[in-house]
C-alpha atoms as a PDB file:
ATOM      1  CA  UNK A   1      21.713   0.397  42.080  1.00  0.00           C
ATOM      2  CA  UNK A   2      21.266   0.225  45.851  1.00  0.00           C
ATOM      3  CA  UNK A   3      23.926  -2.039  47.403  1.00  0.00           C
ATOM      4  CA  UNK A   4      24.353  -2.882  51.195  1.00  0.00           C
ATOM      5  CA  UNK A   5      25.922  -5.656  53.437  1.00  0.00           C
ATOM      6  CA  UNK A   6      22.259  -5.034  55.681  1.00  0.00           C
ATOM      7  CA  UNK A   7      19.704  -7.335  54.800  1.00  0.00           C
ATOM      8  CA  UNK A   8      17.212  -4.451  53.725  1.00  0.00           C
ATOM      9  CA  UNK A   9      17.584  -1.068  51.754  1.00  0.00           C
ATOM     10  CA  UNK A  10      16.875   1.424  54.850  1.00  0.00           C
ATOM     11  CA  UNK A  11      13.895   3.194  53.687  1.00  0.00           C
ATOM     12  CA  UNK A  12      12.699   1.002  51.077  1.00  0.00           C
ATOM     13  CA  UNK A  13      10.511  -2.276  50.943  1.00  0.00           C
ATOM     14  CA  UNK A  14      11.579  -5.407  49.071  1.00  0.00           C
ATOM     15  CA  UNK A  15       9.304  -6.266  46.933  1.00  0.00           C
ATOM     16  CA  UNK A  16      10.899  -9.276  44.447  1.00  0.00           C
ATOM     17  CA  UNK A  17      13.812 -11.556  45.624  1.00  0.00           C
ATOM     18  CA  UNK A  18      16.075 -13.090  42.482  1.00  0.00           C
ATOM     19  CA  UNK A  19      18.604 -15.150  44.283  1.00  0.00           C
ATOM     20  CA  UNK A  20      22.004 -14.599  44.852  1.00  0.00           C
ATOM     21  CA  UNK A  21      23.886 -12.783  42.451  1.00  0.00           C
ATOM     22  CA  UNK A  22      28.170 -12.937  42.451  1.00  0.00           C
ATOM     23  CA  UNK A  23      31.080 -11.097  40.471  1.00  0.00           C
ATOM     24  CA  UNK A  24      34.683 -11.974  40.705  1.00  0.00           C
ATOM     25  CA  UNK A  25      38.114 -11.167  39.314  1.00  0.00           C
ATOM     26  CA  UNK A  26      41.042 -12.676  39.357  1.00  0.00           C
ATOM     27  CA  UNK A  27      44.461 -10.649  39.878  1.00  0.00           C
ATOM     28  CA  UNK A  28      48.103 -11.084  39.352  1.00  0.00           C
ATOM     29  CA  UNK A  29      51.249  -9.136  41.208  1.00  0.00           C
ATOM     30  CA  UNK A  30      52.760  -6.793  38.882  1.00  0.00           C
ATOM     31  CA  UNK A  31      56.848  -7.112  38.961  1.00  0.00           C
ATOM     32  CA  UNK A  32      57.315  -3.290  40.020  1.00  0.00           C
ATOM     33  CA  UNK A  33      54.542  -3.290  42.458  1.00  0.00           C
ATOM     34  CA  UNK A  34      56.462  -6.518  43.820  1.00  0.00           C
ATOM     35  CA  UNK A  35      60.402  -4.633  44.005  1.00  0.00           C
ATOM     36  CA  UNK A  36      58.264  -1.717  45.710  1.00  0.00           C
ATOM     37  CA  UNK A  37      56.679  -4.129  47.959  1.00  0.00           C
ATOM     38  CA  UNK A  38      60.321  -5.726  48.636  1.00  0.00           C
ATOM     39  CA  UNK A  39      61.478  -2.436  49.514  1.00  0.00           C
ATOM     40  CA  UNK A  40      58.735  -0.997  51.697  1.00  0.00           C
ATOM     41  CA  UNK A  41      59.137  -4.458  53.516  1.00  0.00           C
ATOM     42  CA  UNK A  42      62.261  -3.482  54.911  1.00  0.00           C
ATOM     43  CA  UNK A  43      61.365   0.022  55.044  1.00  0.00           C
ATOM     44  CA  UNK A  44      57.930   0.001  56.412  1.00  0.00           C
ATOM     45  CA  UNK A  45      55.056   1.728  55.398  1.00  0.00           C
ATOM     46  CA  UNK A  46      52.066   1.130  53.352  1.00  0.00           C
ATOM     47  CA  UNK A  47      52.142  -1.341  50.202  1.00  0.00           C
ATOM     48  CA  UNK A  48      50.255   1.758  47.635  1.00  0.00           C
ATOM     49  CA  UNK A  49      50.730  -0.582  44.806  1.00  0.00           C
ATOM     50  CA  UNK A  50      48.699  -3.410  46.366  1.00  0.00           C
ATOM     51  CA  UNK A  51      46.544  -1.056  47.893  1.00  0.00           C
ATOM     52  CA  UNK A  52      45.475   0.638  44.466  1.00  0.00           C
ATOM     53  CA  UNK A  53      45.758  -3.304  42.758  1.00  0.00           C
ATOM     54  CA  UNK A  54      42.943  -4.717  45.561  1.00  0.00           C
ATOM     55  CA  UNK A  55      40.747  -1.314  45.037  1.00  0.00           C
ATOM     56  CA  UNK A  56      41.098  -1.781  41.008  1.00  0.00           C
ATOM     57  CA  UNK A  57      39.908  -5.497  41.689  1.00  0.00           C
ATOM     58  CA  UNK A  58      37.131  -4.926  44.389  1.00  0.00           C
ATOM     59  CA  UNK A  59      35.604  -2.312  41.848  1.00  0.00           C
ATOM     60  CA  UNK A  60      35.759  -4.813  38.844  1.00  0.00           C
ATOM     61  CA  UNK A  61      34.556  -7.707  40.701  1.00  0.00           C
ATOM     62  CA  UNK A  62      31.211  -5.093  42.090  1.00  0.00           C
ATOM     63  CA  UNK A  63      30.963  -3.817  38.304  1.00  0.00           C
ATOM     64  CA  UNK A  64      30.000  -7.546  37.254  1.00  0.00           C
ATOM     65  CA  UNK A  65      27.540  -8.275  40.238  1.00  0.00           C
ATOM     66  CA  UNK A  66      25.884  -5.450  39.338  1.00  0.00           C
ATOM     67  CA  UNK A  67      25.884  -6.029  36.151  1.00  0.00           C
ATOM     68  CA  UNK A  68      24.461  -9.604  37.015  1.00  0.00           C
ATOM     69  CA  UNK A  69      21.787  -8.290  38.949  1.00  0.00           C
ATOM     70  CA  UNK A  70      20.596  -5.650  36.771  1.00  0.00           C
ATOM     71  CA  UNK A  71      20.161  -8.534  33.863  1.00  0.00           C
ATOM     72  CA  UNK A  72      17.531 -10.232  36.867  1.00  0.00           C
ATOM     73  CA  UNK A  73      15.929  -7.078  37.062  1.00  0.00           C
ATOM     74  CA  UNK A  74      17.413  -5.828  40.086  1.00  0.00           C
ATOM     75  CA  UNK A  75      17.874  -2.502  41.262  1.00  0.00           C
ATOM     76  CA  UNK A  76      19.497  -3.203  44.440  1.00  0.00           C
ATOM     77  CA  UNK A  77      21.998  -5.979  46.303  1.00  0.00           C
ATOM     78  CA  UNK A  78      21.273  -6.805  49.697  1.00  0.00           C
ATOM     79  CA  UNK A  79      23.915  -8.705  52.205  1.00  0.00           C
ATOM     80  CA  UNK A  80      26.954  -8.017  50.001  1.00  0.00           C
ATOM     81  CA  UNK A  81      29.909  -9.690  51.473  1.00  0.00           C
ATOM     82  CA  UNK A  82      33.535 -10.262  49.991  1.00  0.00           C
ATOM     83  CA  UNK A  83      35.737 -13.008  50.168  1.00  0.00           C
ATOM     84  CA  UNK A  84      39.647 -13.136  48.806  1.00  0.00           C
ATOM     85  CA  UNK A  85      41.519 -16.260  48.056  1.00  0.00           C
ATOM     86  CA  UNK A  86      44.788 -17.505  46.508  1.00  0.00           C
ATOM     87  CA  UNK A  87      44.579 -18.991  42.799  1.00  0.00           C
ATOM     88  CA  UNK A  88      47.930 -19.719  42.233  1.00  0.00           C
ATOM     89  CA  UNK A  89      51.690 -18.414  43.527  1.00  0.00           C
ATOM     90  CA  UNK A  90      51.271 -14.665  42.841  1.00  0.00           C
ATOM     91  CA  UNK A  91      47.509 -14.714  41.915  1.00  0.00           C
ATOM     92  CA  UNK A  92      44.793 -13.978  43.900  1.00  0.00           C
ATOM     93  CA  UNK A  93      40.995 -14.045  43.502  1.00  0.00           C
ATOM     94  CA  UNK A  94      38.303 -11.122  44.735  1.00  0.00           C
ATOM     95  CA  UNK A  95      34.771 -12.625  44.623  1.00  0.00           C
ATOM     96  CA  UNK A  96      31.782 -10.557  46.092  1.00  0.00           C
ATOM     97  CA  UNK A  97      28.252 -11.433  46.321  1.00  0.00           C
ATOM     98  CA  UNK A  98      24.456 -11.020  47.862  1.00  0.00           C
ATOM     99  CA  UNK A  99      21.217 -11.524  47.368  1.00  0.00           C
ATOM    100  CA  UNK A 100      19.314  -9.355  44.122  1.00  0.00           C
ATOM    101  CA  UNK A 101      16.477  -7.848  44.980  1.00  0.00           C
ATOM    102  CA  UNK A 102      13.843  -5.053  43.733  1.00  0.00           C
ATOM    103  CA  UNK A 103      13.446  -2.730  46.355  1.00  0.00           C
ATOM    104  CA  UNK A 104      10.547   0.596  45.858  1.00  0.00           C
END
């Protein structure tokens, strides 16, 4: 499956639009992640925990707009764009979406 924040495949024609397709997932902090986070904090440096946690979520949240678009018929997602917000105190939500398409 073709998938690009572009509004076209490069290369390929559009041939069938089925709307706007989404995934999302919807994270909590981990205690250890958090007591390396505290410490790093005073330390400095990058936050690998987090950084692995939004990569694990990003991928999951993909996986099931694909998976969305592929049950329209799709084989590619065009205009793909992410958004994060916070659920609740510790929790946040990865949502991605764009516009299924068939592309030849």
């Amino acid at each position: 499956m073709f998938l690009t924040n572009t509004e076209e495949v490069p290369g390929k024609k559009i041939t069938t639009f089925y709307g706007v397709v989404s995934g999302s997932t919807v994270r909590a902090k981990h205690a250890g992640r958090d007591l390396m986070a505290g410490i790093k904090n005073v330390f400095g440096g990058e936050l690998k925990g987090y950084t692995e946690l939004l990569q694990e979520s990003r991928d999951e949240a993909i996986d099931r707009m694909k998976s969305q678009a592929k049950q329209l018929g799709a084989n590619a997602v065009v205009n793909v764009r992410f958004s994060t917000s916070s659920v609740a105190a510790g929790a946040s939500e990865i949502y991605v979406y764009g516009t299924a398409v068939s592309v030849e």
